[in-house]
Protein backbone atom coordinates (compact mmCIF):
# COMPACT_ATOMS: atom_id res chain seq x y z
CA UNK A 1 -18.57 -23.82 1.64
CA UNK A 2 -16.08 -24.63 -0.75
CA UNK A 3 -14.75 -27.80 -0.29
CA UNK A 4 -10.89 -27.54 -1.07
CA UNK A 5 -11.65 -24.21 1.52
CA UNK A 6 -13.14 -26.37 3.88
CA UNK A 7 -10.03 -28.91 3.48
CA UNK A 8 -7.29 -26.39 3.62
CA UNK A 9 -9.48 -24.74 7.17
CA UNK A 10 -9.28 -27.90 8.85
CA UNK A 11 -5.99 -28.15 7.88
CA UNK A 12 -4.51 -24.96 9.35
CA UNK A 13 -6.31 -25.65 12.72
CA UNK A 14 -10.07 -25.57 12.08
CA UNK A 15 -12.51 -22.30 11.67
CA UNK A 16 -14.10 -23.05 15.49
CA UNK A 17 -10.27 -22.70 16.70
CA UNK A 18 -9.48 -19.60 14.58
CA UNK A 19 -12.96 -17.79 15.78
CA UNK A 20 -11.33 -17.67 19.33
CA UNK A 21 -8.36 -15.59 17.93
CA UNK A 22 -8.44 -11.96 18.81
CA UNK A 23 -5.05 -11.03 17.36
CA UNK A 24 -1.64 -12.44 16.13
CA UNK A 25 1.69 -10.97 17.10
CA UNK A 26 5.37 -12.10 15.80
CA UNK A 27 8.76 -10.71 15.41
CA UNK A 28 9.08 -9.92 11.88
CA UNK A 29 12.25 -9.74 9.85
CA UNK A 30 11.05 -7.89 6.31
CA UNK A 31 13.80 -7.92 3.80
CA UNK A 32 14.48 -8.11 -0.32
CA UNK A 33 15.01 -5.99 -3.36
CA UNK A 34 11.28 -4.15 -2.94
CA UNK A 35 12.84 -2.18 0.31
CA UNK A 36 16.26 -1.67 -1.18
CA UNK A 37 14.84 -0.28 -4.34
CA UNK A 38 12.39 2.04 -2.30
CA UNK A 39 14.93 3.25 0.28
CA UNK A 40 13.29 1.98 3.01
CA UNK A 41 15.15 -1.01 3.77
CA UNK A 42 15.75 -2.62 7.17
CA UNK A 43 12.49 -0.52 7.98
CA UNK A 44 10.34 -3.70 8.95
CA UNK A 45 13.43 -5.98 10.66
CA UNK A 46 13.40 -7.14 13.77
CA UNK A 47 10.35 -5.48 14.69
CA UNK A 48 6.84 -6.84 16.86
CA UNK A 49 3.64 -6.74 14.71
CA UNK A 50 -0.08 -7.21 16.01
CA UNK A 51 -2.31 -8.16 13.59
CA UNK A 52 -5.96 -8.01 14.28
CA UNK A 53 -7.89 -11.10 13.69
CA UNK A 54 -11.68 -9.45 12.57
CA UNK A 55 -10.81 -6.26 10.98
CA UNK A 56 -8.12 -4.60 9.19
CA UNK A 57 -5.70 -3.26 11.43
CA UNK A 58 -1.84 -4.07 11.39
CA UNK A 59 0.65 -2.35 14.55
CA UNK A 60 4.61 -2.02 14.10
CA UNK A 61 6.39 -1.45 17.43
CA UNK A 62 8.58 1.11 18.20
CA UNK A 63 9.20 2.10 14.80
CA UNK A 64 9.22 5.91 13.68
CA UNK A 65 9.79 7.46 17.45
CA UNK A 66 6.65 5.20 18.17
CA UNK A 67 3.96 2.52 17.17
CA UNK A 68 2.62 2.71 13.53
CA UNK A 69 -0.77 1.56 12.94
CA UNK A 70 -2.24 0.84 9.76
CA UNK A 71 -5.75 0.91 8.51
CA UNK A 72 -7.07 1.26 5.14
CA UNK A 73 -8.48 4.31 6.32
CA UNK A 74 -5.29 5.81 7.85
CA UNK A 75 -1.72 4.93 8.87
CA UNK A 76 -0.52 7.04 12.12
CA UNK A 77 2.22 6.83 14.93
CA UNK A 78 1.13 7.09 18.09
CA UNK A 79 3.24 7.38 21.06
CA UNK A 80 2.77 4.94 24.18
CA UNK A 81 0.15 7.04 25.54
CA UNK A 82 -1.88 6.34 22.10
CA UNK A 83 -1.24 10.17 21.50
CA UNK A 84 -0.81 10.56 17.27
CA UNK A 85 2.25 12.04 16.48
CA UNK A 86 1.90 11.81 12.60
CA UNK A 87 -0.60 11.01 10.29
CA UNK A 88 -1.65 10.11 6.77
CA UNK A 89 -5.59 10.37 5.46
CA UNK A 90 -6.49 7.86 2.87
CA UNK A 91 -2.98 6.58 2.44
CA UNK A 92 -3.49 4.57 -0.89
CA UNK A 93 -3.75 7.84 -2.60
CA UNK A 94 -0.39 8.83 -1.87
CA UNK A 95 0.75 6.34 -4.30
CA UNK A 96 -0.67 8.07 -7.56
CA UNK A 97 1.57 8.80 -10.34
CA UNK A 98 4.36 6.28 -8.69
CA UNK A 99 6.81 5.36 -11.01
CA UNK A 100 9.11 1.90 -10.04
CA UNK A 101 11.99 4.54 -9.26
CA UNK A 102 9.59 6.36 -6.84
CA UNK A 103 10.83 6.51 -3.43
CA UNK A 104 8.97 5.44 -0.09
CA UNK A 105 8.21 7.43 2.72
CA UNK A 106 7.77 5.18 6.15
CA UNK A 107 4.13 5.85 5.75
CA UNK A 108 4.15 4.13 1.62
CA UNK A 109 6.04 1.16 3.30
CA UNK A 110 3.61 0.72 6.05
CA UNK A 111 0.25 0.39 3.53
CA UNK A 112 2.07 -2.10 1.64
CA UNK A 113 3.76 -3.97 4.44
CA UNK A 114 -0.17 -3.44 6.64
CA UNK A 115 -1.87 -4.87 3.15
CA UNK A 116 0.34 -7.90 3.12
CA UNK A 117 1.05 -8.89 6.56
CA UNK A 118 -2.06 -8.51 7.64
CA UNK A 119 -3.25 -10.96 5.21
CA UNK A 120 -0.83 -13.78 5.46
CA UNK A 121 -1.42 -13.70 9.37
CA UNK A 122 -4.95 -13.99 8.57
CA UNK A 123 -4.73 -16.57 5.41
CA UNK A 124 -6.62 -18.54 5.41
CA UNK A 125 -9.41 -17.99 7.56
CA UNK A 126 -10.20 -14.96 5.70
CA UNK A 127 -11.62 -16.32 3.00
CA UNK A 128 -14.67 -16.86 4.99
CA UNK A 129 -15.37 -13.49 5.98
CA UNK A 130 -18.39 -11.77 4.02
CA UNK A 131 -18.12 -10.54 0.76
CA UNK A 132 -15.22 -13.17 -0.49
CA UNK A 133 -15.88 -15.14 -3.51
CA UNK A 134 -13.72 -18.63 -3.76
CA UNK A 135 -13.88 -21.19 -6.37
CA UNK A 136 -11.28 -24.30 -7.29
CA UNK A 137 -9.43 -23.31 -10.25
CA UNK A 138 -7.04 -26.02 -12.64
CA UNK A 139 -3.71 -27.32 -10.61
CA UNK A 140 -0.71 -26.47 -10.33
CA UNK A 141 2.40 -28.84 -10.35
CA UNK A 142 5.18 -27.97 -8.34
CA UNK A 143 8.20 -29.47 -6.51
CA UNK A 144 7.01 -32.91 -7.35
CA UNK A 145 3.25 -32.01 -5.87
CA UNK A 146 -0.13 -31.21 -7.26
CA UNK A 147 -1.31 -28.01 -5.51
CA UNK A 148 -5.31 -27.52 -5.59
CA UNK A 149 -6.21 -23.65 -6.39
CA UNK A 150 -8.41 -21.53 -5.31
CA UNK A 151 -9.31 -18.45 -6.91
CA UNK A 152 -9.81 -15.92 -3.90
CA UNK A 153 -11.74 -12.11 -5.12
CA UNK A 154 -11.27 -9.93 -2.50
CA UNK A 155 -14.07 -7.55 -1.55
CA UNK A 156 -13.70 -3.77 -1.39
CA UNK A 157 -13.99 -3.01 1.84
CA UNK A 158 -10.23 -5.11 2.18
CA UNK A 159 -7.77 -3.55 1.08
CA UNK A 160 -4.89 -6.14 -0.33
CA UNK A 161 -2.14 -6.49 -3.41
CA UNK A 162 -5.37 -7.20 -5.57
CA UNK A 163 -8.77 -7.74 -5.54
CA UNK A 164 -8.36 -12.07 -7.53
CA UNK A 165 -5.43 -13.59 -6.23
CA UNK A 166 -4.80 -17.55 -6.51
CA UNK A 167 -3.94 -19.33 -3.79
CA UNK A 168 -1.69 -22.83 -3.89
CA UNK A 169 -2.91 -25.53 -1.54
CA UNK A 170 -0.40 -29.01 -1.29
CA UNK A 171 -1.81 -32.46 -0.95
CA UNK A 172 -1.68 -31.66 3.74
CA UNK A 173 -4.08 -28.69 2.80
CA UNK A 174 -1.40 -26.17 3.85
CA UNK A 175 -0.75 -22.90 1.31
CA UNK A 176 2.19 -23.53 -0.60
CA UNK A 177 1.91 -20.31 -2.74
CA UNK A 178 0.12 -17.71 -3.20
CA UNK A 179 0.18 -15.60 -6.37
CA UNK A 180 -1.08 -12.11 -7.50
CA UNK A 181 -0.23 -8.96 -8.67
CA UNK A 182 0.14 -5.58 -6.49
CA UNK A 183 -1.69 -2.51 -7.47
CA UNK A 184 0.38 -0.33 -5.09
CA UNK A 185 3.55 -1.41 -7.55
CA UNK A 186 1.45 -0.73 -11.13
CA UNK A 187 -0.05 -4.24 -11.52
CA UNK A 188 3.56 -5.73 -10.96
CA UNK A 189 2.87 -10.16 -10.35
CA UNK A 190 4.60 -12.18 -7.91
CA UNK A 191 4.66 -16.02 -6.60
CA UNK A 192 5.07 -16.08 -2.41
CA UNK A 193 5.80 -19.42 -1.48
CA UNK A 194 5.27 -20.26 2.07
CA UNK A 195 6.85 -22.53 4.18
CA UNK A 196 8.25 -23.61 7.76
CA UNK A 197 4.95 -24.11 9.21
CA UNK A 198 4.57 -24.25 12.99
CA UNK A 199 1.61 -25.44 15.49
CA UNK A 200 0.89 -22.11 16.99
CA UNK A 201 -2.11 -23.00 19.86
CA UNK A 202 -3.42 -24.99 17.17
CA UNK A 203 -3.16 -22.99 14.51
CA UNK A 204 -0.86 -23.53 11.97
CA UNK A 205 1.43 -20.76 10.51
CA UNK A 206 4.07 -20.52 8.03
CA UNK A 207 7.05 -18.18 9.84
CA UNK A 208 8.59 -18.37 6.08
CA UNK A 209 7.41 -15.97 2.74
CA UNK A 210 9.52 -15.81 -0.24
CA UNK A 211 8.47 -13.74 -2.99
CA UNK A 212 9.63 -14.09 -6.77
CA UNK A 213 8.66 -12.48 -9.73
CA UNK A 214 5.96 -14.94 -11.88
CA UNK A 215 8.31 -14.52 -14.72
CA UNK A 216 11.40 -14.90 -12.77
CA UNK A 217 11.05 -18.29 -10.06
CA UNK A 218 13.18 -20.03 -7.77
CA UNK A 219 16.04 -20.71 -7.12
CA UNK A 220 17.23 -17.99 -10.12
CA UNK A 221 14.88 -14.85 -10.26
CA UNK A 222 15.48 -12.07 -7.84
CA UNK A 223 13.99 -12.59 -4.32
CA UNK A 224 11.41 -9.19 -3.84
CA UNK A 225 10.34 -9.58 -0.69
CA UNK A 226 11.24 -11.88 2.53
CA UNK A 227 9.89 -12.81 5.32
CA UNK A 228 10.14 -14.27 9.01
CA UNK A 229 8.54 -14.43 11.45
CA UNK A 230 9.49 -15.74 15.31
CA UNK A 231 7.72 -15.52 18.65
CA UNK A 232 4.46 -16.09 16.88
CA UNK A 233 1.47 -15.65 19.53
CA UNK A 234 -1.96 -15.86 19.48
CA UNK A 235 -3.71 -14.00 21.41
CA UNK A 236 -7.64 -15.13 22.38
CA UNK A 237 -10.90 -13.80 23.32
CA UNK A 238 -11.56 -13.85 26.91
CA UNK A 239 -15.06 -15.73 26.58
CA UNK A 240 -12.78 -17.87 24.24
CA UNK A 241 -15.63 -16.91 20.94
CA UNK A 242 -15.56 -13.84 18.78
């Protein structure tokens, strides 16, 4: 394994730890200029999310006159009974010919909010699922820090922003920032720093995202897309090994 991975695994609470994680809940509160400019803000705020820990599957509570459930396959709400009351096929599709005027649909917001959630819940355990491809690329320095980079290519059976992203570790091993650009939004880049961190049942999770434009950073460029997250839980397998 990598050994900057390695370092920033032990650092977030250790792979053997993770591997007894079945899912991740939290209270999200998704806000910034992304959801205002695509009509669907205050969709994602104040809301419960379940994130599965193995494969790609993100749930909203009571959002939509029920719970929407994304998949890369499909995004549907389903009422408490697990009865779908609407559905979209192959939702990635739906975003063809999207302009940056285009207007989202609760279905568009959930495949971008299911891509990126789902990963940062997951970060950075993922990594070591098969079919990534990490390397250490050059530093970055930030905030008076060095920050250790890795360069993460996604396989295609995960759907995310982009298949290479980059991924900012600081000198504790936690992810500082992560950086990529999101094909949903035309190949549009952004910086999400991460920060707050708390010991979750040993695992350590950052309950703080802000995202920035690469050409526009802190503290003046226009803040896309927030993030918090509260009454983090983790959730285990009952034989306590997946």
């Amino acid at each position: 394994m990598n050994d900057l991975l390695s370092y920033t695994l032990e650092a977030h609470g250790g792979l053997s730890r993770w591997r007894t994680v079945e899912s991740v809940s939290a209270r999200i509160d998704v806000g910034g200029l992304l959801f205002e400019w695509k009509g669907v803000a205050g969709a994602f705020r104040g809301k419960k999310a379940v994130a599965d820990a193995r494969r790609q599957r993100l749930v909203v509570e009571e959002i939509g006159g029920g719970n929407l459930v994304y998949t890369p396959e499909m995004v549907w709400i389903e009422d408490g009974a697990g009865r779908v009351l609407d559905q979209r096929p192959d939702p990635a599709r739906a975003f063809e010919g999207h302009v940056q005027e285009t207007r989202w649909d609760l279905f568009h917001a959930a495949v971008f909010n299911g891509r990126a959630l789902w990963t940062y819940l997951t970060q950075p355990f993922l990594y070591v699922e098969p079919g990534f491809e990490v390397e250490e690329v050059e530093p970055l320095q930030e905030d008076g820090e060095v920050w250790r980079s890795l360069r993460v290519t996604f396989p295609k059976a995960v759907a995310s922003h982009t298949r290479t992203q980059i991924t900012r570790i600081g000198p504790d091993g936690l992810i500082r920032r992560h950086d990529y650009t999101v094909d949903l939004l035309g190949g549009a880049s952004g910086m999400n720093y991460a920060s707050a961190y708390q010991n979750v049942d040993g695992i350590m999770v950052p309950t703080r995202r802000r995202v920035y434009p690469r050409d526009a950073p802190p503290p003046d460029g226009p803040l896309l897309v927030s993030l918090d997250l509260s009454d983090v839980v983790l959730d285990h397998w009952e034989d306590g090994s997946q």
